[in-house]
Each structure stands twice: as C-alpha cells, then as structure tokens.
N, C-alpha and C. Protein backbone atom coordinates (compact mmCIF):
# COMPACT_ATOMS: atom_id res chain seq x y z
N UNK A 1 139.69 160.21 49.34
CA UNK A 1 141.00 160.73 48.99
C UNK A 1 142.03 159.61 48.97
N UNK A 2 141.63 158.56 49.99
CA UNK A 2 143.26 157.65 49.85
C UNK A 2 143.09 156.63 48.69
N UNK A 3 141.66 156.54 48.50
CA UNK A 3 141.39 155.91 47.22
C UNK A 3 141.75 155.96 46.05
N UNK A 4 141.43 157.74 45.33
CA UNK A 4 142.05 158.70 44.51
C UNK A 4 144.07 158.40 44.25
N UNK A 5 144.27 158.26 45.82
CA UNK A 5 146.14 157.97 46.16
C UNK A 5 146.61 156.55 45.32
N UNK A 6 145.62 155.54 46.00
CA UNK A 6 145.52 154.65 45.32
C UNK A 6 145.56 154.22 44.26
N UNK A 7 145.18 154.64 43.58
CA UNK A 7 144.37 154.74 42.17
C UNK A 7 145.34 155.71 41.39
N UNK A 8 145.89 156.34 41.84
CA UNK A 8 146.72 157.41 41.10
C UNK A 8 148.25 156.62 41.04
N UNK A 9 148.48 155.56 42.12
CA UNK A 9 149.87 154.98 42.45
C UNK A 9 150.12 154.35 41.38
N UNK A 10 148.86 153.07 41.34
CA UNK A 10 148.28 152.36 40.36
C UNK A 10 148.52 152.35 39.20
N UNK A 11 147.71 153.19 38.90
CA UNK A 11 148.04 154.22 37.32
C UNK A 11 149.34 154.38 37.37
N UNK A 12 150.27 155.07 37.92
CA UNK A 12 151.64 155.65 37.59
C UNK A 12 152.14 154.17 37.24
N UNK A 13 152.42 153.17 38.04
CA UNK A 13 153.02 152.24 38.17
C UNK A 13 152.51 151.25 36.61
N UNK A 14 151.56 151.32 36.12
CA UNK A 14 151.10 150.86 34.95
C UNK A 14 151.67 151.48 33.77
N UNK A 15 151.38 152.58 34.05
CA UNK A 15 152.64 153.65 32.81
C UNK A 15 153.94 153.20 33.10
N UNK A 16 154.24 153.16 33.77
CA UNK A 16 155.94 153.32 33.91
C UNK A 16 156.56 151.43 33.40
N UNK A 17 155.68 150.87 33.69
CA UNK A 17 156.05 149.43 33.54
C UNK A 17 155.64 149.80 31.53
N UNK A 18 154.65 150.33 31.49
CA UNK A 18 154.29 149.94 30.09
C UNK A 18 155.39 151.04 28.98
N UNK A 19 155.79 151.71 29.76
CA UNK A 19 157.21 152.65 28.89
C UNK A 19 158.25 152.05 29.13
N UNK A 20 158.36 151.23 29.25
CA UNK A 20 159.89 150.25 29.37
C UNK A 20 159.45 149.64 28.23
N UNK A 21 160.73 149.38 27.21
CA UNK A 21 161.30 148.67 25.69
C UNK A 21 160.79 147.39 26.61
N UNK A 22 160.64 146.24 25.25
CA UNK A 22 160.49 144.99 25.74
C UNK A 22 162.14 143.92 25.68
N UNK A 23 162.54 143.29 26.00
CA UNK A 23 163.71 142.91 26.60
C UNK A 23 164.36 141.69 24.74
N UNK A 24 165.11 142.27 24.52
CA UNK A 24 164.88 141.66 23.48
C UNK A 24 165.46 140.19 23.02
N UNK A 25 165.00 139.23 22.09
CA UNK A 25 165.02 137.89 22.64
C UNK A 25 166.39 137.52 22.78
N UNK A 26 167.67 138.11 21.72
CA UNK A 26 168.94 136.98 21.41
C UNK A 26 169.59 138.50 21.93
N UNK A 27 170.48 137.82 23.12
CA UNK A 27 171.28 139.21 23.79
C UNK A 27 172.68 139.16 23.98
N UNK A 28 173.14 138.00 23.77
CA UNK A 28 174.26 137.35 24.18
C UNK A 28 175.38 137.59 22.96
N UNK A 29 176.51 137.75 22.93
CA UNK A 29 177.84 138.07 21.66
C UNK A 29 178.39 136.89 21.50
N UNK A 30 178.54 136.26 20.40
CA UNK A 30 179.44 135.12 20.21
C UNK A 30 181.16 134.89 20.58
N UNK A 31 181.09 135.78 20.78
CA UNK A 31 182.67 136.45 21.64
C UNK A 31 182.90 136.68 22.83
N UNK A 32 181.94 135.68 23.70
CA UNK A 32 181.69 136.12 24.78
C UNK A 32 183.40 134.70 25.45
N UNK A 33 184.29 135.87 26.36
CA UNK A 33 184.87 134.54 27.36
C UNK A 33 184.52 135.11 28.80
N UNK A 34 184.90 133.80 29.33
CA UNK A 34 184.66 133.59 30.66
C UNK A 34 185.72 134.15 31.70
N UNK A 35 185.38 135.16 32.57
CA UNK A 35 186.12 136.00 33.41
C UNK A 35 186.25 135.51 34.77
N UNK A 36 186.82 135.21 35.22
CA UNK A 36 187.16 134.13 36.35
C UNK A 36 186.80 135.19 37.69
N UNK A 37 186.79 134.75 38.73
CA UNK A 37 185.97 135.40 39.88
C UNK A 37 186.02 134.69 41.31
N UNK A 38 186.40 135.42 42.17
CA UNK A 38 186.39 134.61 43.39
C UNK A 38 185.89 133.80 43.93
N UNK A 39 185.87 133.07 43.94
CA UNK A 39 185.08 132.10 44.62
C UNK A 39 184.84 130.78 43.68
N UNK A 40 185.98 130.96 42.57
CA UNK A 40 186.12 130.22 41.40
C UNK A 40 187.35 128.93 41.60
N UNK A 41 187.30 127.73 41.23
CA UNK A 41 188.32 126.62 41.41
C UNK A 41 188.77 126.35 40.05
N UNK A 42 190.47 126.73 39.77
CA UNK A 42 190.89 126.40 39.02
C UNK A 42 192.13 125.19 39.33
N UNK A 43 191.94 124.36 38.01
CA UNK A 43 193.16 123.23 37.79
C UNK A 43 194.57 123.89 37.03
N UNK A 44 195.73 124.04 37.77
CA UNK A 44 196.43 124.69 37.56
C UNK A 44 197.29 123.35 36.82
N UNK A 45 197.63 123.35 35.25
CA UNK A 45 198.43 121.51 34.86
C UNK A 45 199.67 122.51 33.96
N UNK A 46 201.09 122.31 35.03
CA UNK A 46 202.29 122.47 34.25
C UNK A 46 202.51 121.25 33.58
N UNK A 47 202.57 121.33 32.68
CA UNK A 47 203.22 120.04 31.57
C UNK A 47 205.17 119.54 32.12
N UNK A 48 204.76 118.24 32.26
CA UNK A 48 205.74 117.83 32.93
C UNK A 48 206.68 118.19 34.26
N UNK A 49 205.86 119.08 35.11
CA UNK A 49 206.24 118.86 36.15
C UNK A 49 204.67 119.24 37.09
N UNK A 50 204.60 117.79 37.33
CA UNK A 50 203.29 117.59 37.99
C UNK A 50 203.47 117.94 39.84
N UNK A 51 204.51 118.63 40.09
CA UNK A 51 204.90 118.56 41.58
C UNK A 51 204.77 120.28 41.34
N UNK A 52 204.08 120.68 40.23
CA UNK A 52 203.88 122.59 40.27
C UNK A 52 202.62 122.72 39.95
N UNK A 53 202.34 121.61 39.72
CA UNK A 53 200.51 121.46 39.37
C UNK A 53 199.68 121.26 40.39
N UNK A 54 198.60 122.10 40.38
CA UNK A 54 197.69 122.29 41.72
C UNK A 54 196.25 122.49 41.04
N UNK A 55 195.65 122.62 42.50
CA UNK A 55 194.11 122.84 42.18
C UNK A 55 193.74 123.98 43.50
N UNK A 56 193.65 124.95 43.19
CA UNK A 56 193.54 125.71 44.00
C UNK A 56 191.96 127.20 43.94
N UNK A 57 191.81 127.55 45.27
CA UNK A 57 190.39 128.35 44.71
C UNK A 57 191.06 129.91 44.49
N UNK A 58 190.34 130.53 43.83
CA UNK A 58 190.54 132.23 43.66
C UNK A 58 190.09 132.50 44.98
N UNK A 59 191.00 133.23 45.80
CA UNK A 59 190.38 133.58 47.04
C UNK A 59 189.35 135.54 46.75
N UNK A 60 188.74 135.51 48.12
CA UNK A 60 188.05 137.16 47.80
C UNK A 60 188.92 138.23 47.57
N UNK A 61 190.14 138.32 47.43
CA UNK A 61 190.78 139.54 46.72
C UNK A 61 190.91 138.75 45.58
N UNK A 62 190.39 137.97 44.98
CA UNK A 62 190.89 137.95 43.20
C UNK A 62 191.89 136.61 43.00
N UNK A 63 193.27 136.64 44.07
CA UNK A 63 193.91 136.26 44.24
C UNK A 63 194.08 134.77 43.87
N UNK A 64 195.65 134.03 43.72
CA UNK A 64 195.43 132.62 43.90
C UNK A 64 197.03 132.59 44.21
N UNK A 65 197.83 131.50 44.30
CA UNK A 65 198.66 131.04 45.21
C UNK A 65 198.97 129.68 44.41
N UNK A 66 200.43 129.22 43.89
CA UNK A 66 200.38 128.12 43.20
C UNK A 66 201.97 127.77 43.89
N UNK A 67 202.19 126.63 43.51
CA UNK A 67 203.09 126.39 43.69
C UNK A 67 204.44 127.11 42.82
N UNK A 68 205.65 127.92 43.85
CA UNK A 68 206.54 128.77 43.14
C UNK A 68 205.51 130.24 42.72
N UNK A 69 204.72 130.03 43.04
CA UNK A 69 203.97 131.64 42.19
C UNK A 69 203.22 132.21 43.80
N UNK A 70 203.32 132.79 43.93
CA UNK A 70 202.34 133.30 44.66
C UNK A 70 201.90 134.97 44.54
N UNK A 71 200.62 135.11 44.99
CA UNK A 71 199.93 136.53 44.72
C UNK A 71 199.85 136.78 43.50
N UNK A 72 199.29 135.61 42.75
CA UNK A 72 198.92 136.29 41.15
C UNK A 72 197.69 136.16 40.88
N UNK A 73 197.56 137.38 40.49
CA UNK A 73 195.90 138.24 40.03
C UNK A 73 195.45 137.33 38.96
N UNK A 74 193.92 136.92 39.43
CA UNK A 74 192.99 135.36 38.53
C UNK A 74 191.82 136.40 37.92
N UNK A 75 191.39 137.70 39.19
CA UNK A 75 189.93 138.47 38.97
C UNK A 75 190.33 138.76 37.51
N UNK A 76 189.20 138.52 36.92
CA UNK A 76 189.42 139.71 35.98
C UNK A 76 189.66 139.06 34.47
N UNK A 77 190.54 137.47 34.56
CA UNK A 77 190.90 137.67 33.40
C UNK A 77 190.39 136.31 32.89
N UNK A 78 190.69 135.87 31.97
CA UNK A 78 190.48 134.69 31.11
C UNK A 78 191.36 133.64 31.48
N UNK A 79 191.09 132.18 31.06
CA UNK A 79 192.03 130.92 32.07
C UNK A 79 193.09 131.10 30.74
N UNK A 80 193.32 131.43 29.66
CA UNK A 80 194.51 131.55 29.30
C UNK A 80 195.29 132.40 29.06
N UNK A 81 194.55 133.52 29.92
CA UNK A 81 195.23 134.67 30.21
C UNK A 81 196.30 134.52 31.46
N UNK A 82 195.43 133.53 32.32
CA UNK A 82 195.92 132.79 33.84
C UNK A 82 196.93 132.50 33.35
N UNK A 83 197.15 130.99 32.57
CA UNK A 83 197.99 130.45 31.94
C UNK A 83 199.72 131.33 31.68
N UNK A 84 199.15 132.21 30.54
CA UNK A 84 200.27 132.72 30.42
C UNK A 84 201.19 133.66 31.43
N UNK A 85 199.74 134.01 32.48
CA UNK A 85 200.99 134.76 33.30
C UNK A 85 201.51 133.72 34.48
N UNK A 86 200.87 132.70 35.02
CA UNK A 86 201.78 131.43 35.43
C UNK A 86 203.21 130.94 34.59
N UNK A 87 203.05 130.86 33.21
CA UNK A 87 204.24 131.05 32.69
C UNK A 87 205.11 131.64 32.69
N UNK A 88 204.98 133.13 32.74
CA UNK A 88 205.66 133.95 32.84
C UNK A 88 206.14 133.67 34.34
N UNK A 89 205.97 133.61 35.60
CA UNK A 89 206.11 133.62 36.65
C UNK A 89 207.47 132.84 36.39
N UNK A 90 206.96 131.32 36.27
CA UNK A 90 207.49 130.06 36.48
C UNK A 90 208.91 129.93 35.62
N UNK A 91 208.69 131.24 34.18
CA UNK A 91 210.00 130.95 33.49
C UNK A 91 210.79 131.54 34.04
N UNK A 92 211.24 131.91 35.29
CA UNK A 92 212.28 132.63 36.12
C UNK A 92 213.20 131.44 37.11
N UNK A 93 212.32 130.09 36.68
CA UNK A 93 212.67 129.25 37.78
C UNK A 93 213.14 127.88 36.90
N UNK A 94 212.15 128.14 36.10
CA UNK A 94 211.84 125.93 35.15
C UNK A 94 211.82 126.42 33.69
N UNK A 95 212.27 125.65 32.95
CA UNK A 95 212.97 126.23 31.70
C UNK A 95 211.72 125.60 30.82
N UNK A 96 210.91 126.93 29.80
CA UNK A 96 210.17 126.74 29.00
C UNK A 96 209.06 126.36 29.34
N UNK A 97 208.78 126.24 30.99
CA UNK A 97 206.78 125.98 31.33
C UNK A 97 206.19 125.86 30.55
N UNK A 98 204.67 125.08 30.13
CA UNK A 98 203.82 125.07 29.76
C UNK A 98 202.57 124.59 30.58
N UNK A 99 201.81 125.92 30.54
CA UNK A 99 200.92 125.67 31.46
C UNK A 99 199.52 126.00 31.01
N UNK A 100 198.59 124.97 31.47
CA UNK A 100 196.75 124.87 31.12
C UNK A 100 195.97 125.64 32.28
N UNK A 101 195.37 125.86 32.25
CA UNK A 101 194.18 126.32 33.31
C UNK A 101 193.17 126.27 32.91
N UNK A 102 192.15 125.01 34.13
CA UNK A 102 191.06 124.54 33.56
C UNK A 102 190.29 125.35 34.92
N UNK A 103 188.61 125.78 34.88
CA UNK A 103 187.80 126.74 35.47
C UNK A 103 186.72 125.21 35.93
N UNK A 104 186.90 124.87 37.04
CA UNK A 104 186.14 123.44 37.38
C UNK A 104 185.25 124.07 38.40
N UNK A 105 184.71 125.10 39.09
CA UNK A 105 183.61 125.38 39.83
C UNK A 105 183.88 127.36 39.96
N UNK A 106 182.57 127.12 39.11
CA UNK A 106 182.46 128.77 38.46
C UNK A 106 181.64 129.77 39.07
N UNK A 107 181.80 130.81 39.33
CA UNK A 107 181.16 131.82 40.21
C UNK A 107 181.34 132.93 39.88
N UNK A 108 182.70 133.13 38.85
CA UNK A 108 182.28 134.30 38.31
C UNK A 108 182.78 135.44 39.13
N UNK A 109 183.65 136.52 38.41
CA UNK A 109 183.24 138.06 38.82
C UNK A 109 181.84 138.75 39.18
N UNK A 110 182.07 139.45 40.24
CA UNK A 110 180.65 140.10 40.75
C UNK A 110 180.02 140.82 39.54
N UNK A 111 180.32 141.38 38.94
CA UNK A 111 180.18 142.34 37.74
C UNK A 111 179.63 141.64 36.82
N UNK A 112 179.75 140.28 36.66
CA UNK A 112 179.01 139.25 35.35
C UNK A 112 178.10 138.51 36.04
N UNK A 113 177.86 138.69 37.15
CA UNK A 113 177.18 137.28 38.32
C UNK A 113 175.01 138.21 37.76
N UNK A 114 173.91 137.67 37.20
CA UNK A 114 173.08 137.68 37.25
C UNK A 114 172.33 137.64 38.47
N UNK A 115 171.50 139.00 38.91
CA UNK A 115 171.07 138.91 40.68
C UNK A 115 169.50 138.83 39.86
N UNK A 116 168.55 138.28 41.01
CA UNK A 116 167.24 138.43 41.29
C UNK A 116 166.95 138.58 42.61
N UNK A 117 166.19 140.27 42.71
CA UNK A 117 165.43 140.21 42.95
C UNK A 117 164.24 140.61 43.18
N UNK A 118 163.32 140.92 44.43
CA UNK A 118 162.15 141.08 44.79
C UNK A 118 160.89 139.38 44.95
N UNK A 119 160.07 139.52 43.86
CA UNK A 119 159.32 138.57 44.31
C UNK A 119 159.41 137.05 43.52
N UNK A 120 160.95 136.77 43.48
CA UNK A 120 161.12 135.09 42.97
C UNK A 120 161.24 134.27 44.27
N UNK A 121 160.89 133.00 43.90
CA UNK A 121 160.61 132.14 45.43
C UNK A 121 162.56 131.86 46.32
N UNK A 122 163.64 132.25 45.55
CA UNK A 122 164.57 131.94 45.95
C UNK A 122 165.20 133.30 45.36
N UNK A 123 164.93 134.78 45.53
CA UNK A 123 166.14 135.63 45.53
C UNK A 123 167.21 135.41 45.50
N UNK A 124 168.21 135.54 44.45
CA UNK A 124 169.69 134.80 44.31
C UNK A 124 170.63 135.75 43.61
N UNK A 125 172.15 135.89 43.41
CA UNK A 125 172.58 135.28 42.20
C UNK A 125 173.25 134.48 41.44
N UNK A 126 173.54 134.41 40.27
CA UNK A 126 173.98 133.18 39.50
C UNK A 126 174.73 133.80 38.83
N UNK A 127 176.05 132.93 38.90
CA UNK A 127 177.06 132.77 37.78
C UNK A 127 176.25 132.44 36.48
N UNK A 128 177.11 133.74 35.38
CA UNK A 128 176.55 133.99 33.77
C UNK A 128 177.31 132.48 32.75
N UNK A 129 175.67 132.41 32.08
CA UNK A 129 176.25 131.49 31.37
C UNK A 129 175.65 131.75 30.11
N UNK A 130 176.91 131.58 28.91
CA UNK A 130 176.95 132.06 27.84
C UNK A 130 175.00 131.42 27.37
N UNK A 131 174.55 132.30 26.50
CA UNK A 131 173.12 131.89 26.03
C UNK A 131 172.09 131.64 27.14
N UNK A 132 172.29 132.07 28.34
CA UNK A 132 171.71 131.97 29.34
C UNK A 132 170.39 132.86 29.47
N UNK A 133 169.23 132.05 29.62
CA UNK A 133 167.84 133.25 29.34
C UNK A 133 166.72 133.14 30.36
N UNK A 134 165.79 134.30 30.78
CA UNK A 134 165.18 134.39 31.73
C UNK A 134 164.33 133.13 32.17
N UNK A 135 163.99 132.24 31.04
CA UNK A 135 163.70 130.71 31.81
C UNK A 135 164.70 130.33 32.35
N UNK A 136 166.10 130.15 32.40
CA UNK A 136 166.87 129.25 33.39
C UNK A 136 167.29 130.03 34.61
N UNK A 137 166.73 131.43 34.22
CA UNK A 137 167.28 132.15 36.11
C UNK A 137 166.00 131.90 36.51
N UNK A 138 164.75 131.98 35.97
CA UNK A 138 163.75 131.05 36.88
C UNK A 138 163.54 130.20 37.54
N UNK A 139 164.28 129.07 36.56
CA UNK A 139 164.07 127.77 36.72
C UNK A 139 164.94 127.85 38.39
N UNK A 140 166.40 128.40 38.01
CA UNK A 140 167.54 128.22 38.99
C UNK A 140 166.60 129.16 40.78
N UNK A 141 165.80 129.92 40.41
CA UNK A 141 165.94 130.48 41.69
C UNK A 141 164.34 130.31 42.39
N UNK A 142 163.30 128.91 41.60
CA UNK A 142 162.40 128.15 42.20
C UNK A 142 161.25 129.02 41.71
N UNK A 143 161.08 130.00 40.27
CA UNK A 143 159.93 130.46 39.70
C UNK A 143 159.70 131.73 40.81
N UNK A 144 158.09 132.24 40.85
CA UNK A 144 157.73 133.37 41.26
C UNK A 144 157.10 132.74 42.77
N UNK A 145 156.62 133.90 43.28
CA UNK A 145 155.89 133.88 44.53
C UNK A 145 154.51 133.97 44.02
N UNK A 146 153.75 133.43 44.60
CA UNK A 146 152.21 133.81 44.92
C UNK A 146 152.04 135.33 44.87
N UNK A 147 152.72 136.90 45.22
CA UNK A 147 152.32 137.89 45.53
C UNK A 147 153.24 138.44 44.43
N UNK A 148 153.69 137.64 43.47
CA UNK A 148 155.05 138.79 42.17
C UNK A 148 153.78 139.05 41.02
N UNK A 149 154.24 140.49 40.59
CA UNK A 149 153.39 140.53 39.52
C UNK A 149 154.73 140.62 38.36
N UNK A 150 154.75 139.11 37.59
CA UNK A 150 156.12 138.59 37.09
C UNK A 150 155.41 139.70 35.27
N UNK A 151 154.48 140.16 35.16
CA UNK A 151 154.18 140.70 34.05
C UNK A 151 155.02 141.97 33.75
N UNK A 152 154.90 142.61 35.01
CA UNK A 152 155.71 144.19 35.53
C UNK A 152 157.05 143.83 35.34
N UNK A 153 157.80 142.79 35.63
CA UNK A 153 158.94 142.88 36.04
C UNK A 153 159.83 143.11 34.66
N UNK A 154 160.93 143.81 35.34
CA UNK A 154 162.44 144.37 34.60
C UNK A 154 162.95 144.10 34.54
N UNK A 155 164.21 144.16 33.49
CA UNK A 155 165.65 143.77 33.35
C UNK A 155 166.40 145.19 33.78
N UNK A 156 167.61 145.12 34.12
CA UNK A 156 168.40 146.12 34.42
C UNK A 156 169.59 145.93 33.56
N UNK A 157 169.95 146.35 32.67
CA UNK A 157 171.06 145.60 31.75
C UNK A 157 172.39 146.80 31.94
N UNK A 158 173.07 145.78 32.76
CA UNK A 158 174.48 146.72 33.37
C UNK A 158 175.29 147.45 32.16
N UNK A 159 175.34 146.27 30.66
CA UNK A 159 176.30 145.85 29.94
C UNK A 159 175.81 147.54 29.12
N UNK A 160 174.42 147.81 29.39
CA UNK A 160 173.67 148.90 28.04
C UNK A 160 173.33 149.90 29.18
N UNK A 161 174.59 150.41 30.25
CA UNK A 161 174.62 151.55 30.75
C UNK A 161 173.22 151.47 31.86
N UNK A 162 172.59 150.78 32.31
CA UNK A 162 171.75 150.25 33.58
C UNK A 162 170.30 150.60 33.04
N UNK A 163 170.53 150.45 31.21
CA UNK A 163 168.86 150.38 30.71
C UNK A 163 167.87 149.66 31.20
N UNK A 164 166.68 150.05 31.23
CA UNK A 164 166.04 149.12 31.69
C UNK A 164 164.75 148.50 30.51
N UNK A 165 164.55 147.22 30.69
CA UNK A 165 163.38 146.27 29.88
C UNK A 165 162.77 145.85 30.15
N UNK A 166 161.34 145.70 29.87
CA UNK A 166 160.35 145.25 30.70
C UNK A 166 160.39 143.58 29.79
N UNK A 167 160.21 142.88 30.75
CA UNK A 167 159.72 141.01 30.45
C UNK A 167 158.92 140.80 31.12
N UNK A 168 158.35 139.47 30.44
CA UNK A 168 157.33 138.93 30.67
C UNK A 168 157.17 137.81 31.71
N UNK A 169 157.58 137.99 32.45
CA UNK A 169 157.46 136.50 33.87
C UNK A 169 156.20 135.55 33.87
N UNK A 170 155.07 136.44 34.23
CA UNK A 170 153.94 135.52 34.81
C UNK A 170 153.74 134.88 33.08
N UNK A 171 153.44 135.29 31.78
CA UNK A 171 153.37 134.79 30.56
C UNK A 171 154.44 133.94 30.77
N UNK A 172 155.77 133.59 30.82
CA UNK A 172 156.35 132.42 30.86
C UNK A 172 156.50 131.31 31.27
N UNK A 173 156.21 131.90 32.66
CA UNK A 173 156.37 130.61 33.61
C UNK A 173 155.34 129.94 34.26
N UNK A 174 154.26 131.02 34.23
CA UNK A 174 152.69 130.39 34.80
C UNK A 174 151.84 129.94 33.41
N UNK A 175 152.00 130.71 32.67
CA UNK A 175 151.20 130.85 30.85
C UNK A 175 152.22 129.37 29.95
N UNK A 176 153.49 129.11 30.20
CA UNK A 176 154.17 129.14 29.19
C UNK A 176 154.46 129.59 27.91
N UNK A 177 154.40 131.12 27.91
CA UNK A 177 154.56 131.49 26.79
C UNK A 177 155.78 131.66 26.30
N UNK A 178 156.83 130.45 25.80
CA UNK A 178 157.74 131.02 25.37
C UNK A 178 158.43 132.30 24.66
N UNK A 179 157.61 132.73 23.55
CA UNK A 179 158.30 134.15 23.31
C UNK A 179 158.21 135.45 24.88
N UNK A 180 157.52 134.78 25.55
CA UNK A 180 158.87 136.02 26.51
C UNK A 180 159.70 135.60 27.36
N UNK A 181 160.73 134.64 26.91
CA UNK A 181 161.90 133.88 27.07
C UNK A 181 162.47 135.03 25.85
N UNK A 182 163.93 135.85 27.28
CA UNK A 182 164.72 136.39 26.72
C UNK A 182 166.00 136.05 27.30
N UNK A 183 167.41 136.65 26.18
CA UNK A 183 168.88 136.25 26.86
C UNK A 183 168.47 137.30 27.39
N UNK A 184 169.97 136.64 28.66
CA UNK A 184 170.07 137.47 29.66
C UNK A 184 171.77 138.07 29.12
N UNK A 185 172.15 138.81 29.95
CA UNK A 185 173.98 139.53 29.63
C UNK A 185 174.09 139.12 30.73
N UNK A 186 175.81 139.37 31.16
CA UNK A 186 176.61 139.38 32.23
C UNK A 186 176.32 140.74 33.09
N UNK A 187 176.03 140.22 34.42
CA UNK A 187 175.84 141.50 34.98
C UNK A 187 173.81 142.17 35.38
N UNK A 188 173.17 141.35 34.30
CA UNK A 188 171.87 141.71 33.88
C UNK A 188 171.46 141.40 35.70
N UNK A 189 170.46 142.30 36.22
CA UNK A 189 169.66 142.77 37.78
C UNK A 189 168.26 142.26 36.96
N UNK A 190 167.08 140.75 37.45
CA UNK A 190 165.69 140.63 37.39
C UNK A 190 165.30 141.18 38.18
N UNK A 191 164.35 141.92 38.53
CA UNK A 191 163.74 142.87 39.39
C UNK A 191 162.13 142.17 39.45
N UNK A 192 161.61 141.58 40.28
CA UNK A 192 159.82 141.32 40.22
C UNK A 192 159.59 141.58 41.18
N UNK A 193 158.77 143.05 41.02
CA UNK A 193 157.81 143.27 41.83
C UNK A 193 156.74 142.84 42.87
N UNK A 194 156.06 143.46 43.48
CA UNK A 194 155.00 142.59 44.17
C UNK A 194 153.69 143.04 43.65
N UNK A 195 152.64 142.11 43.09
CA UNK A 195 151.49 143.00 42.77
C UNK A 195 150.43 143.14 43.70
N UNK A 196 149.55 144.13 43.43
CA UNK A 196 148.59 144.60 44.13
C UNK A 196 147.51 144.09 44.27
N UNK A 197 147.20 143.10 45.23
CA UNK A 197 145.81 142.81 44.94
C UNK A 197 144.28 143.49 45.51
C-alpha cells in the first residue's frame, strides 16, 4: 500500500509538472524603466549648487532625505521621476533647480526583486535586470543542488497574474542546453524542487 502512495505521488507530481506551458524564451518589454527600491543608493547632482548635492540611500519606508528636502517618496518611481519632484521641492527655496538622479547600487522594489527558491545551491533574491534570463539567476545564486530536480522546476510570473511555467534547469545548466534559457520579468518566483530518488 505505501508503495501504491508512492507511486501514485509520483505520478501526480509528473502530470502536474508536465501541464505547466513551457516558459517562453523573449519575456522582457522594451519599455521596461527602472523602479527604485529600498535599499537603493542614489546620486542626488543639483546643477550649480553642489552644497544641495548628495549621495544618499532609499531607506526601508521608500524614503530619502536630501539636503533642504526631506521625506520624499524614491519607492516606486523612476530617477527622473525623483528628479523632478526634488525640483519641485527645491523651487520653493533656489530659483530654477536643475536636478539629475543617478541609481549607483540597485536593489530594487520588492515587487520587481527575482526570488529563488527550493533546491538552488544559494536560495536568494536578485535585483531585475532588464533582458535578464534563467542562466544569470543561476549563474548569480551558485547553479542547483545535488538533490533539485531542475527539469520540474517553475516560473511563477507575478507580472501574468501568478501563472505558472515549467523550465528547464537540469537541461541548462548540467546538459547545456541553451534553448531552455528563458527571460525572466520583474517580480518572476524560480521554484526547484527536490527530486526523488
């Protein structure tokens, strides 16, 4: 009987991996910008007055803190979205600001940050990077374990309502089979299993 259990788990778990769509190769929008995120360091450069220019981090509420500005919201938006509302701040004080915001150590909103896990040798996640594909979250989080069955494993794609896709791990990274090198999205959950031996 526990054999039969066995064997019946087995089976289910073979169907269910083999009814998942396959993950498809080019996933990424050419329109993609970069959404800034706590734990992110931006170069804050007012044009000609270098005594309002800073370098400061997005703290965990979103937040950042500049010189003359303080408590202005970074989560969420684009560095020249930053920009303009530093301007806006600053034109209450310095006549006609012009201000840059450069993104020098990136981390990203939680919501775009790529997680792995289950059975990769370094469970992680990683700040999204535009054209970014299941070889470089490999590469980044030290390949599979000895016990992942990287064949089974899923994508969770936040961006397409928490669809899920089956990819090809152990074919990529043990096989090198490039065609199952797929983009990844912002937000995308690798899931590898453990297989049964």
């Amino acid at each position: 009987m526990a054999a039969a259990l066995v064997t019946a788990g087995l089976t289910g778990c073979a169907t269910r991996s083999a009814e998942l769509p396959a993950a498809p190769a080019q996933a990424a929008s050419p329109d993609y910008n970069y959404l800034v995120g706590p734990g992110d360091t931006l170069n804050i450069n007012v044009w000609r007055n270098p005594e309002l220019s800073s370098t400061v981090p997005v703290r965990p509420d979103g937040k950042v803190s500049t010189p003359l500005v303080d408590e202005l919201v970074a989560q969420g938006k684009t560095p020249v979205q930053i920009a303009r509302d530093v301007e806006k701040a600053l034109a209450k004080l310095v006549r006609d600001p012009v201000v840059t915001v450069i993104v020098t150590n990136f981390v990203g909103p939680y919501s775009e940050q790529i997680r792995v896990v289950g059975e990769a040798a370094k469970p992680q996640f990683l700040p999204y990077k535009q054209k970014m594909s299941v070889m470089d979250v490999m590469i980044a989080v030290g390949g599979l374990t000895d016990f992942a069955d990287g064949n089974k494993a899923t994508i969770v794609r936040a961006a397409e309502g928490n669809k899920r896709y089956s990819v090809r791990l152990q074919d990529l990274v043990r096989r090198g089979d490039i065609s199952a090198n797929v983009e990844m999205l912002p937000g995308d959950v690798l899931i590898i299993p453990q297989g049964w031996f």
